[in-house]
C-alpha atoms as a PDB file:
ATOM      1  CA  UNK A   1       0.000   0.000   0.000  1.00  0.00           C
ATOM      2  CA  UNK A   2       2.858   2.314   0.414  1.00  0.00           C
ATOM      3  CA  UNK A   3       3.782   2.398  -3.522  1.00  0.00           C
ATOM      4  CA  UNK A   4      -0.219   3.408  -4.147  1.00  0.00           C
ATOM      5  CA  UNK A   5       0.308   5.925  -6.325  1.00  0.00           C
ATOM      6  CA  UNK A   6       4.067   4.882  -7.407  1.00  0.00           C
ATOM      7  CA  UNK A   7       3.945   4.822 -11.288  1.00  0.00           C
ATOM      8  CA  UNK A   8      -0.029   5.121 -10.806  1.00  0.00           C
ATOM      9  CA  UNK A   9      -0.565   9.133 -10.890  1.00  0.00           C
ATOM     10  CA  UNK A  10       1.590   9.731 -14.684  1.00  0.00           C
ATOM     11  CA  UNK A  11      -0.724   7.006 -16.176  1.00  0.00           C
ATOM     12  CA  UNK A  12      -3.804   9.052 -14.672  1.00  0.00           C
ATOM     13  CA  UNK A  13      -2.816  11.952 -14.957  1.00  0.00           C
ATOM     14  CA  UNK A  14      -3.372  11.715 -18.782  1.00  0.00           C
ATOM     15  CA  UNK A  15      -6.886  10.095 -18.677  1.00  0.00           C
ATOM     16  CA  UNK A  16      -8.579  12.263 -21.101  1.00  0.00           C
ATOM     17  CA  UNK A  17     -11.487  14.530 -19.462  1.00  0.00           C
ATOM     18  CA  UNK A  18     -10.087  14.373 -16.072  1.00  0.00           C
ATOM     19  CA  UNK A  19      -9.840  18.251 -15.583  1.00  0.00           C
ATOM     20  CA  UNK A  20      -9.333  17.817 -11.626  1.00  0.00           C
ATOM     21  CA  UNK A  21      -6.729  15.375 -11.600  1.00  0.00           C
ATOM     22  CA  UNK A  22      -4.628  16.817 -14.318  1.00  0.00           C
ATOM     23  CA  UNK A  23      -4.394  19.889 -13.245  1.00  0.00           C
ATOM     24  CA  UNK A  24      -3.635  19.295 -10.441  1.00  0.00           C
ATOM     25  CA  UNK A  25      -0.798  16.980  -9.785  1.00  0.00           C
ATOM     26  CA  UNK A  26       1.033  19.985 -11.096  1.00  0.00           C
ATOM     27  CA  UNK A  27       0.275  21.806  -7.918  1.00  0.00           C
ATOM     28  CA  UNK A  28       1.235  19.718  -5.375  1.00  0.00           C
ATOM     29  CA  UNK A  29       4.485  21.243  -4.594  1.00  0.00           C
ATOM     30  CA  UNK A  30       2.388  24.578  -3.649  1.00  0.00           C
ATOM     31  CA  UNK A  31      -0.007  22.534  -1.325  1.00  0.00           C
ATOM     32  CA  UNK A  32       0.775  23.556   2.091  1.00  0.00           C
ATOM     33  CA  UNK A  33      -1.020  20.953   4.651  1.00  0.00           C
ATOM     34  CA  UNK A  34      -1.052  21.499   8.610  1.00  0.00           C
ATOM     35  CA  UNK A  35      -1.500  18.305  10.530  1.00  0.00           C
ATOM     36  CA  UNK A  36      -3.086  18.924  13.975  1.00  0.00           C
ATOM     37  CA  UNK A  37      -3.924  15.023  15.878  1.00  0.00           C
ATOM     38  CA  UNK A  38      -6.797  15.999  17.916  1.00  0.00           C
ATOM     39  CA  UNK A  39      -6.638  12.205  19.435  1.00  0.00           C
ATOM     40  CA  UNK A  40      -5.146   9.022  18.913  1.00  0.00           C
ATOM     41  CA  UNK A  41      -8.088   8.266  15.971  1.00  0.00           C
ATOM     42  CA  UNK A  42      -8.917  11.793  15.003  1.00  0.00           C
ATOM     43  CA  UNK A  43      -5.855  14.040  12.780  1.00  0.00           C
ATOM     44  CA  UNK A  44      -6.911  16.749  11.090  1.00  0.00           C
ATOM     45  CA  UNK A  45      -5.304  18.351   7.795  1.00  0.00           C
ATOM     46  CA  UNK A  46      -5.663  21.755   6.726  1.00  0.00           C
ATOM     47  CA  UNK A  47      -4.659  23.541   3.775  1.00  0.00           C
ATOM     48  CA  UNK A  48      -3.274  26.877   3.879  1.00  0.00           C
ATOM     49  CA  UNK A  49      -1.991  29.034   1.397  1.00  0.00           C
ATOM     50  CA  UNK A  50      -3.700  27.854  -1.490  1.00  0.00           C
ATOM     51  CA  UNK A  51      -5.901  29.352  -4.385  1.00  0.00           C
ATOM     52  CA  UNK A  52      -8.606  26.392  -4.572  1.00  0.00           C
ATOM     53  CA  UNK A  53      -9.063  26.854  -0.503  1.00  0.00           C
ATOM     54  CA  UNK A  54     -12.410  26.045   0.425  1.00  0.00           C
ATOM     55  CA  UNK A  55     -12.905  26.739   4.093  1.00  0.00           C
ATOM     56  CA  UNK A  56     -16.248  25.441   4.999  1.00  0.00           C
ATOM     57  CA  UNK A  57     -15.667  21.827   3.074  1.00  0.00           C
ATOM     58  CA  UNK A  58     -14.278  19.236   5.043  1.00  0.00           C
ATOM     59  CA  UNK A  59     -13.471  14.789   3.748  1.00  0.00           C
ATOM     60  CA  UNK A  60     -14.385  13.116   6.503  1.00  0.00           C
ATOM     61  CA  UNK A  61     -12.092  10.324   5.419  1.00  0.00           C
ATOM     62  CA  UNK A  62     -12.547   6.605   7.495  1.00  0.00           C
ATOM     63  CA  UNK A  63      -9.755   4.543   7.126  1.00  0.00           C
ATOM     64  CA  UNK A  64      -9.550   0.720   6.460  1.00  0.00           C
ATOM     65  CA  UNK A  65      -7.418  -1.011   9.254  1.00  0.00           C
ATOM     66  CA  UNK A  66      -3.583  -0.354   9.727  1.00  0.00           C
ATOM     67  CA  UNK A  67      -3.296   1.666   6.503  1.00  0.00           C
ATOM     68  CA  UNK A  68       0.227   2.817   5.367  1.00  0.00           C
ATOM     69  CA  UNK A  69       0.129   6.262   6.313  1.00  0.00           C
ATOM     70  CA  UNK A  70       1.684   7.228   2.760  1.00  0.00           C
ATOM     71  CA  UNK A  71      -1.287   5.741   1.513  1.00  0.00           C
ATOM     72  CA  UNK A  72      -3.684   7.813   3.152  1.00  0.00           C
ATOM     73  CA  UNK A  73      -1.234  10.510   3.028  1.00  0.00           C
ATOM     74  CA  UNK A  74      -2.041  10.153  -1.092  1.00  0.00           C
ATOM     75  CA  UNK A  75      -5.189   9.852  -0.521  1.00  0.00           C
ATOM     76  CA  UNK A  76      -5.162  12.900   1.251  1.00  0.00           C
ATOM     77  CA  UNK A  77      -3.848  14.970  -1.390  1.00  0.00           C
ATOM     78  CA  UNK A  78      -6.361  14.409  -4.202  1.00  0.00           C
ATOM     79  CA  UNK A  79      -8.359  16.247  -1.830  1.00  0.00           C
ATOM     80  CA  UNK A  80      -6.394  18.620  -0.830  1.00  0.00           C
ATOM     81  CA  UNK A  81      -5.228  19.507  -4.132  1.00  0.00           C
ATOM     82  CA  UNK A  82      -8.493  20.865  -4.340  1.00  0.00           C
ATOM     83  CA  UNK A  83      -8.520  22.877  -1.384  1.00  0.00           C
ATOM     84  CA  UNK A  84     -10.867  20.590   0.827  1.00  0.00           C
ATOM     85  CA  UNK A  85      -9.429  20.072   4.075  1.00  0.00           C
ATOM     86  CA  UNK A  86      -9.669  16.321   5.779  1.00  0.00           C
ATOM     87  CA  UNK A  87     -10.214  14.461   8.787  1.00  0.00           C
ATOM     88  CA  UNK A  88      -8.829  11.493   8.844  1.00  0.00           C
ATOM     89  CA  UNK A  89     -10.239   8.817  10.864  1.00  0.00           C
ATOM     90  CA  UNK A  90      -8.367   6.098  12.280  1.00  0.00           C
ATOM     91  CA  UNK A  91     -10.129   2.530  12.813  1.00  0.00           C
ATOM     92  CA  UNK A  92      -9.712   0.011  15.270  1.00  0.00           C
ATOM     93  CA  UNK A  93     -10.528  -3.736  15.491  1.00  0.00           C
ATOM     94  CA  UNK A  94     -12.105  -3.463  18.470  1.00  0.00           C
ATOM     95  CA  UNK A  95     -14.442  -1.051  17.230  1.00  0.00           C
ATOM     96  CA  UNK A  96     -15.227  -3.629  14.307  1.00  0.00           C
ATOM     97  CA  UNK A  97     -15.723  -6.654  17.363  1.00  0.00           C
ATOM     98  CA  UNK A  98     -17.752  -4.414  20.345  1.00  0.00           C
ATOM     99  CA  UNK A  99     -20.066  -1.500  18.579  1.00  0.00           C
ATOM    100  CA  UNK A 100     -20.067   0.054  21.369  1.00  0.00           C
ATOM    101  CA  UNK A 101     -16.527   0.847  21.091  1.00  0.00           C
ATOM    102  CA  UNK A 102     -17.181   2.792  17.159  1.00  0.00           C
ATOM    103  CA  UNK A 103     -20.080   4.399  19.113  1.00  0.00           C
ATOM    104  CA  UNK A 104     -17.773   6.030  21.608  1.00  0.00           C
ATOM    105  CA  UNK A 105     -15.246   7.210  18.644  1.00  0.00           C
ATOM    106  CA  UNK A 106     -18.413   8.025  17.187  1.00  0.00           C
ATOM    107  CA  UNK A 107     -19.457  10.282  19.553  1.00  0.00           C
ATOM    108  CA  UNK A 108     -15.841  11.946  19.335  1.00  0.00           C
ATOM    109  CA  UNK A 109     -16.282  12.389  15.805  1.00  0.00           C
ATOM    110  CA  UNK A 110     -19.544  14.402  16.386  1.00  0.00           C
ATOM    111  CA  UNK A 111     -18.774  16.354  19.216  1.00  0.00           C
ATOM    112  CA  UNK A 112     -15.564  17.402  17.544  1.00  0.00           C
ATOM    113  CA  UNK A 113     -18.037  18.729  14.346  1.00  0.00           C
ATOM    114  CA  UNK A 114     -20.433  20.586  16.249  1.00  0.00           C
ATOM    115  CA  UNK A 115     -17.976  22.076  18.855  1.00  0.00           C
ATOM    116  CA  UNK A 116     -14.709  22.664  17.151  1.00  0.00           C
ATOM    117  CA  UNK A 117     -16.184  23.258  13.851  1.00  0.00           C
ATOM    118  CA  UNK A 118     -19.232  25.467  12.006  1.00  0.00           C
ATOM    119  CA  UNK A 119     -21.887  23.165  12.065  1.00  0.00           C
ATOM    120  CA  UNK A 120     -24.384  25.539  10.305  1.00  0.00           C
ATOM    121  CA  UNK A 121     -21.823  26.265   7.162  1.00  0.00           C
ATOM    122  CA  UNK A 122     -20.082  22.755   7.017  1.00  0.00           C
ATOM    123  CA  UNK A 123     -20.305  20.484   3.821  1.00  0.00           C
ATOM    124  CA  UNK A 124     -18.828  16.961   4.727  1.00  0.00           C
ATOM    125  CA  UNK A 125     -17.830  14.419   1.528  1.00  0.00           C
ATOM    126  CA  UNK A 126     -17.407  11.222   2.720  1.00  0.00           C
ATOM    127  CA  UNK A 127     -14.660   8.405   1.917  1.00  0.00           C
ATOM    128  CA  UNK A 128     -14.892   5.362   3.889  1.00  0.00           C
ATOM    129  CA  UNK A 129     -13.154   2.483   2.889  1.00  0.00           C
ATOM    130  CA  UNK A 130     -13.573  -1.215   4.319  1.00  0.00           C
ATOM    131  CA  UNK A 131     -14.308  -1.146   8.069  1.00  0.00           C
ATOM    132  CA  UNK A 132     -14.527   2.714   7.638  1.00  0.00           C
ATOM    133  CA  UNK A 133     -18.035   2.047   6.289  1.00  0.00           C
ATOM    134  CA  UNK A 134     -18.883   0.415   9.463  1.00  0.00           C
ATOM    135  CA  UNK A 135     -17.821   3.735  11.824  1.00  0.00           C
ATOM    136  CA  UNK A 136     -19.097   6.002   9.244  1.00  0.00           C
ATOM    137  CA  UNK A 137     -22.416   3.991   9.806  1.00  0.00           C
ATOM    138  CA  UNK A 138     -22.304   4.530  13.423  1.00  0.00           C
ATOM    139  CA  UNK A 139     -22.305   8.793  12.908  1.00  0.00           C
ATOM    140  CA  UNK A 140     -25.545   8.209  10.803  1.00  0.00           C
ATOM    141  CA  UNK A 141     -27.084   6.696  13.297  1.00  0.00           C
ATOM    142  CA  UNK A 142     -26.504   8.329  15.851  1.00  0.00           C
ATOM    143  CA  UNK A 143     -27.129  11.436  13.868  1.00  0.00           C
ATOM    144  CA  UNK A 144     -30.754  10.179  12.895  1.00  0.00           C
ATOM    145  CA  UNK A 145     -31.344   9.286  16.273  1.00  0.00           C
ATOM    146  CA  UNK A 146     -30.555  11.897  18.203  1.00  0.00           C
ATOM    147  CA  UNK A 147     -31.504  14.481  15.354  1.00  0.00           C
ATOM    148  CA  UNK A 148     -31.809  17.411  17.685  1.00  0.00           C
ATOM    149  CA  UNK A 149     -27.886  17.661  18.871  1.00  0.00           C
ATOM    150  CA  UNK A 150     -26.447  15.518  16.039  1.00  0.00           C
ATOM    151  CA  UNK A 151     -28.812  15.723  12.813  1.00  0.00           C
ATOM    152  CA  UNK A 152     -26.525  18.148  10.816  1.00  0.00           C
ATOM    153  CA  UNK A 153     -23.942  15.540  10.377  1.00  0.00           C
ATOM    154  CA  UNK A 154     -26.317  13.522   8.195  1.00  0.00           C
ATOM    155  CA  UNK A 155     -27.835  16.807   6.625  1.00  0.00           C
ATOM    156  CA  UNK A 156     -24.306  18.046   5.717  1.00  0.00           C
ATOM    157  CA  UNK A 157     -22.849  15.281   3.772  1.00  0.00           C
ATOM    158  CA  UNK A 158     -23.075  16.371   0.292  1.00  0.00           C
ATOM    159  CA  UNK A 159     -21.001  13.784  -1.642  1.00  0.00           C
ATOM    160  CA  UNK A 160     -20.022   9.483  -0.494  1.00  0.00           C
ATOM    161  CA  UNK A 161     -17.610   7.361  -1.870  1.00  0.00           C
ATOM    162  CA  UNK A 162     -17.865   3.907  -0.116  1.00  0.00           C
ATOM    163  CA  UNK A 163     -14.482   1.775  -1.081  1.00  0.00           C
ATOM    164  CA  UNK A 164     -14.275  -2.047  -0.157  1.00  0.00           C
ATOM    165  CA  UNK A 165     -17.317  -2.081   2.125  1.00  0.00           C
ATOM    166  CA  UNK A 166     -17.382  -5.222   4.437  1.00  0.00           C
ATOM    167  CA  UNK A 167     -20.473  -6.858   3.141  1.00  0.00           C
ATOM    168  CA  UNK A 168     -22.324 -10.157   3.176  1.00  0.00           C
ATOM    169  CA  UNK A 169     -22.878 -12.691   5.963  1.00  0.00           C
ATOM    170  CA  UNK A 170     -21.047 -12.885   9.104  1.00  0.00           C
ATOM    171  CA  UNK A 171     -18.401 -15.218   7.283  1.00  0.00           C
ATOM    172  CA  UNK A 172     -17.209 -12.141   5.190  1.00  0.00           C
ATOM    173  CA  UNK A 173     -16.933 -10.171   8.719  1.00  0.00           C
ATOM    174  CA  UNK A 174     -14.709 -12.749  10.523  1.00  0.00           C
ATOM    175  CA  UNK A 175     -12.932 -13.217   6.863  1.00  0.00           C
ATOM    176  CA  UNK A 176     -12.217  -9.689   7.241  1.00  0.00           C
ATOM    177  CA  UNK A 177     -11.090 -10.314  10.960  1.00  0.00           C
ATOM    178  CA  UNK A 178      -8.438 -12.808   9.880  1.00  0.00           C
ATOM    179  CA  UNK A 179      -7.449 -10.983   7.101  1.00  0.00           C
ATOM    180  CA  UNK A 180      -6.436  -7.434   8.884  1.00  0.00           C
ATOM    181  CA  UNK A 181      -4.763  -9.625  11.668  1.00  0.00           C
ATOM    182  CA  UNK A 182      -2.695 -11.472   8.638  1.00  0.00           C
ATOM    183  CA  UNK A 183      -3.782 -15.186  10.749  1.00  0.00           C
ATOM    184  CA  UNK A 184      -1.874 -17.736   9.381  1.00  0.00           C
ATOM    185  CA  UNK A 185      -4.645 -19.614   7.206  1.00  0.00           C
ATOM    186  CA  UNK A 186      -4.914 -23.240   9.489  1.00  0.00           C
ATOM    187  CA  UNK A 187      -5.943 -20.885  12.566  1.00  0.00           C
ATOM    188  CA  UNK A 188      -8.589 -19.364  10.842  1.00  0.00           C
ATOM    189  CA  UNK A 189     -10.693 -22.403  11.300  1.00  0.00           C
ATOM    190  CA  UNK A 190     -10.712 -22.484  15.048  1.00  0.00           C
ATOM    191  CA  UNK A 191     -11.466 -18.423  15.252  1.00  0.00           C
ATOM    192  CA  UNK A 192     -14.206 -18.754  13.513  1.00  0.00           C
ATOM    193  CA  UNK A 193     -15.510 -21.240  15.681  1.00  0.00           C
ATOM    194  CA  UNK A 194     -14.291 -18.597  18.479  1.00  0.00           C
ATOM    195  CA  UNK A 195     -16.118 -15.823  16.916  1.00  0.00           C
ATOM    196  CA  UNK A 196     -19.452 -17.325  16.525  1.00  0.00           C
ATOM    197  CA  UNK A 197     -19.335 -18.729  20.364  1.00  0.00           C
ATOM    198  CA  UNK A 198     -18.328 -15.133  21.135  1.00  0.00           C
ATOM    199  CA  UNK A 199     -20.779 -13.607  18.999  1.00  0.00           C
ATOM    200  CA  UNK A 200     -24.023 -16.188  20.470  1.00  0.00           C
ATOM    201  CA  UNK A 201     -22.867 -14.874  23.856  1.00  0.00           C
ATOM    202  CA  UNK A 202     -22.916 -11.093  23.085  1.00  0.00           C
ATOM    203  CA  UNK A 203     -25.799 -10.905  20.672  1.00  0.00           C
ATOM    204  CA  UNK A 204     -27.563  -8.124  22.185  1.00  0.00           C
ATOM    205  CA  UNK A 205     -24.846  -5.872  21.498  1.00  0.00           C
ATOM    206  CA  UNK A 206     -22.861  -7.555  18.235  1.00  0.00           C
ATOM    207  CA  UNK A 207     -25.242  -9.198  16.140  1.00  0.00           C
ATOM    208  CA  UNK A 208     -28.444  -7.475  16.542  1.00  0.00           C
ATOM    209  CA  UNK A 209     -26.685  -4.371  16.585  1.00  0.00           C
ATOM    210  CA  UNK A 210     -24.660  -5.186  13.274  1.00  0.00           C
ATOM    211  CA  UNK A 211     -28.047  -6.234  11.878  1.00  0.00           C
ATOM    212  CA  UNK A 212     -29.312  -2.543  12.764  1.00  0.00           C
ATOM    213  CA  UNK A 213     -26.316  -1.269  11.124  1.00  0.00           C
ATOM    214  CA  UNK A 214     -26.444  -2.860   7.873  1.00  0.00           C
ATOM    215  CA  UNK A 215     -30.280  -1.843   7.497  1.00  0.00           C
ATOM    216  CA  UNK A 216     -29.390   1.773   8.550  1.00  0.00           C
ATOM    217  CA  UNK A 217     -26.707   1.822   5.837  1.00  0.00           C
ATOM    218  CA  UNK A 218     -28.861   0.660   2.841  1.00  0.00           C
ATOM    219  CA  UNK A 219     -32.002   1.718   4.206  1.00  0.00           C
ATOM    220  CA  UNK A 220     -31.194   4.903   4.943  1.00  0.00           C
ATOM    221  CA  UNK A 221     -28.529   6.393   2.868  1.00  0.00           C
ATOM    222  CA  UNK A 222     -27.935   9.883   2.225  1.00  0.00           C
ATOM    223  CA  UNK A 223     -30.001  11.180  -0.607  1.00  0.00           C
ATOM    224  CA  UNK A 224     -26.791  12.729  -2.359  1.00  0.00           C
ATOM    225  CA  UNK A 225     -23.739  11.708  -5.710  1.00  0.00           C
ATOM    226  CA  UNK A 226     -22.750   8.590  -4.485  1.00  0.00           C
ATOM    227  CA  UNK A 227     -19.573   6.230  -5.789  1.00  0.00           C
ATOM    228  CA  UNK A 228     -19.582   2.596  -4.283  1.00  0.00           C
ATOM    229  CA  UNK A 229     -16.290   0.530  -5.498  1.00  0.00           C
ATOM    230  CA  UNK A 230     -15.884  -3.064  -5.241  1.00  0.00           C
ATOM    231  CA  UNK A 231     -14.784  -5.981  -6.482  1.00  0.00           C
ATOM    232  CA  UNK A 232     -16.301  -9.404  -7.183  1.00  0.00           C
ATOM    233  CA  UNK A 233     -12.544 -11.566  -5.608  1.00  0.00           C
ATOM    234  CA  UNK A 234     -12.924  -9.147  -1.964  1.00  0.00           C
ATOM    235  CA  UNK A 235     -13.436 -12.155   0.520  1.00  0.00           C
ATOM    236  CA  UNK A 236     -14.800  -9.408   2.485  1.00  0.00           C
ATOM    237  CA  UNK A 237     -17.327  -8.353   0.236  1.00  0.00           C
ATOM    238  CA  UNK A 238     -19.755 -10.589  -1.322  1.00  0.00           C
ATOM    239  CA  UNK A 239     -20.129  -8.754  -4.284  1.00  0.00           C
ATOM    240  CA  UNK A 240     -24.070 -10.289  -5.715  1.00  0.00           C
ATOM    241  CA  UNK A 241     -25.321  -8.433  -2.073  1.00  0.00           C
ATOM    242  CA  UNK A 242     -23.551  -4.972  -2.743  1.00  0.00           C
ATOM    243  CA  UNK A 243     -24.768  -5.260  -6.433  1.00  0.00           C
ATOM    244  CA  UNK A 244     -28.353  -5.888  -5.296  1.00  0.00           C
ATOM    245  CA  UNK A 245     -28.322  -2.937  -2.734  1.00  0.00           C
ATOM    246  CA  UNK A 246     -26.874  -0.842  -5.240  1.00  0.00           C
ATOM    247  CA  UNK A 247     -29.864  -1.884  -7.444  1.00  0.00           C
ATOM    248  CA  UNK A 248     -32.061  -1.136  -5.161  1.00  0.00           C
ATOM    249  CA  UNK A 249     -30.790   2.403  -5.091  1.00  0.00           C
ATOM    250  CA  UNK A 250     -31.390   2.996  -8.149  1.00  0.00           C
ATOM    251  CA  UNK A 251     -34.710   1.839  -8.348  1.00  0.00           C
ATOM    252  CA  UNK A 252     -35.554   4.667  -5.707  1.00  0.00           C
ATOM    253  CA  UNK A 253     -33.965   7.066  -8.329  1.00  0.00           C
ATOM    254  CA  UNK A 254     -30.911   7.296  -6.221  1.00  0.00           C
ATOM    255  CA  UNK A 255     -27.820   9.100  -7.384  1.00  0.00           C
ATOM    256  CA  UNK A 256     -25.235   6.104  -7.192  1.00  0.00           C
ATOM    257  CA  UNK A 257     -22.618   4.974  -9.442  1.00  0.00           C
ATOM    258  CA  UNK A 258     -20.709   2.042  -9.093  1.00  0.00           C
ATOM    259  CA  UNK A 259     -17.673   0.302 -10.500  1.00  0.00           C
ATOM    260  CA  UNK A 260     -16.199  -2.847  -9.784  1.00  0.00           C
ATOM    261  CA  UNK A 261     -13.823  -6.056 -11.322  1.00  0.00           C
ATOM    262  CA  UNK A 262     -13.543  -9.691 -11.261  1.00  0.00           C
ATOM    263  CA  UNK A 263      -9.843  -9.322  -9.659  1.00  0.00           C
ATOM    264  CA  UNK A 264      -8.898  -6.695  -7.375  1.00  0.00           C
ATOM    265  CA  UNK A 265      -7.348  -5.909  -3.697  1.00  0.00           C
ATOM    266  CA  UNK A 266      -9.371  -5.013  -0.916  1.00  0.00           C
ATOM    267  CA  UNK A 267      -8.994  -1.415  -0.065  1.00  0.00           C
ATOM    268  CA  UNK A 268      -6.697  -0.966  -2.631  1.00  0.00           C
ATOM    269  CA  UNK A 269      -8.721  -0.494  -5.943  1.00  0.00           C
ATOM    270  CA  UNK A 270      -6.458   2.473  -6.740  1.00  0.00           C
ATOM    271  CA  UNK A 271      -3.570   1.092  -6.925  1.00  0.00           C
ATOM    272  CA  UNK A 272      -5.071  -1.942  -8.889  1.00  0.00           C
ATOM    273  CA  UNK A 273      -7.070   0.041 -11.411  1.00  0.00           C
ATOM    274  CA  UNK A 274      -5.649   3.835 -11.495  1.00  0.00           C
ATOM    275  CA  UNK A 275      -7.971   4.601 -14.445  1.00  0.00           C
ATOM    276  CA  UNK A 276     -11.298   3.540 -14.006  1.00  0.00           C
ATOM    277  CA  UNK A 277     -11.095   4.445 -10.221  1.00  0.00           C
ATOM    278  CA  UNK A 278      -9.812   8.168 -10.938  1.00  0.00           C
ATOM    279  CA  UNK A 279     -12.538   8.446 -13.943  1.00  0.00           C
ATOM    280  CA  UNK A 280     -15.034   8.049 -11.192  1.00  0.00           C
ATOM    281  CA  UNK A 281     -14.211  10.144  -8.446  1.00  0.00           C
ATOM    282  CA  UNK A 282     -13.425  12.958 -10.993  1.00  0.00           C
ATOM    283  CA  UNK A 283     -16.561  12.863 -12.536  1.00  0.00           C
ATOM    284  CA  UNK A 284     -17.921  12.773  -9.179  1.00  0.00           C
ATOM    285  CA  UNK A 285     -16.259  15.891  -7.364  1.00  0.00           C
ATOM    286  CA  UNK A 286     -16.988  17.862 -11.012  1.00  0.00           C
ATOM    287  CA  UNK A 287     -20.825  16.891 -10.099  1.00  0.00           C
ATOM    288  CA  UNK A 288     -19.976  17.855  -6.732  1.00  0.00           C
ATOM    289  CA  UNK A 289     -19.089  21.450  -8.010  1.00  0.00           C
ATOM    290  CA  UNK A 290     -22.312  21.816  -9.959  1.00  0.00           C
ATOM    291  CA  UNK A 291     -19.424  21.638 -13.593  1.00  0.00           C
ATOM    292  CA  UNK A 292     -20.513  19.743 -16.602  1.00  0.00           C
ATOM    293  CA  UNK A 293     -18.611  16.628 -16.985  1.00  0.00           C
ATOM    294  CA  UNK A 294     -16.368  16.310 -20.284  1.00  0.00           C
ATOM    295  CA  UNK A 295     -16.783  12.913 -22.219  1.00  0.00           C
ATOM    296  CA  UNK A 296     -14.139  10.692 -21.280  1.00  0.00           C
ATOM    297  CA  UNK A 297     -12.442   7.833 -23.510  1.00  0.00           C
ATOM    298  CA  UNK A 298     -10.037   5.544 -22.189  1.00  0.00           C
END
């Protein structure tokens, strides 16, 4: 994950029709970003000093697990390059195991946007990737359910882009487990017979409450441009659910795009497939900024 954009950004950079990204990879050198960690989860980057600033737009960005921070750190930069400042949020496997753990982080991620921020003037884009989706799922509903303290974060996203969403049965969760901790592949046997023993026991606040989550997260989406990226290989993602959801969508006139392969790397769809991931999310943030979107030929 560290070479994500090695090699990747000249081949991009000359998609055709891709007005954001070519112009500006030139800039980067005049980019000036200020980190500020507000907590061990919680950084926040700000751009100073730059023509394209846009002070009241904030990426709420929700990492997958143990990320290279170059990675994000590229990441980062497509966004920044456009002025948008980001808050990077850092996820934790125990917030994937016991919700209530993402609901306290949660609840840090709120508090931090109504009190440290301009709630009133905000516009969020969102960009969770893998378990990201999962703690990005947690803000909505708390948002939604305690609408009078918390309901702008739901009413201020104006833009998604869900990447690698863990999706599917509880056997693409615990696949997902064993895949962030890298266990060796004759242990994953006996935690999985861990995990469902563990999960049985707790079901009042793991099952039923990922259950609530995953109905919250198709159910209730965000009426706003939304890019869902996937692949149809992800053991973490069962790609004929996501593809049904994302169906559904649509057939509530929903504005959703998706793309997705037969072979690709969880979380790292970028890196994989530079062109077809960088044609979307251009032709997304140009619909985010109300442009016309040039034809685009590959």
């Amino acid at each position: 994950m560290g070479l994500l954009f090695r090699g990747a950004m000249s081949r991009v950079s000359r998609i055709p029709g891709c007005a954001y990204l070519s112009s500006t990879t030139k800039a980067t050198p005049e980019v000036k970003v200020h980190k500020n960690r507000l907590s061990k989860q919680l950084t926040l980057r700000s751009v100073a000093q730059y023509p394209e600033k846009k002070p009241r737009d904030l990426v709420l960005f929700y990492e997958w697990l143990y990320p290279n921070g170059k990675a994000v750190d590229k990441y980062c930069m497509l966004y920044h390059e456009l002025g948008f400042d980001v808050l990077t949020i850092k996820g934790q496997m125990a917030s994937f195991v016991w919700p209530p753990v993402s609901v306290k982080l949660s609840q840090e991620i709120l508090a931090f946007l109504k009190n440290k921020r301009n709630p009133k003037e905000d516009k969020y884009i969102v960009h969770a990737f893998s378990i990201g989706a999962y703690n990005f799922t947690t803000c909505s509903m708390i948002s939604s359910s305690q609408s009078s303290e918390f309901g702008f974060f739901r009413e201020n996203i104006r833009g998604q882009v869900f990447d690698s969403v863990v999706a599917g049965s509880y056997d693409h969760m615990v696949t997902g487990i064993c895949e962030s901790l890298s266990v060796p592949r004759p242990l994953r046997k006996p935690l999985h017979v861990l995990m469902d023993s563990f999960f049985k026991l707790t079901k009042k606040k793991t099952t039923d409450v990922y259950d609530q989550m995953v109905n919250h997260f198709w159910g209730s989406v965000v009426k706003v441009p939304t890019l869902v990226v996937f692949s149809e290989n992800d053991p973490m993602c069962d790609a004929s659910y996501v593809t049904k959801e994302i169906t559904k969508w649509k057939e509530k006139e929903l504005d959703v795009t998706s793309v997705s392969w037969k072979k690709s790397i969880h979380a790292a769809h970028l890196k994989e497939h530079p062109q077809d991931y960088m044609r979307e999310w251009n032709t997304l943030m140009n619909k985010l900024e109300g442009e016309e979107v040039p034809s685009t030929k590959l």
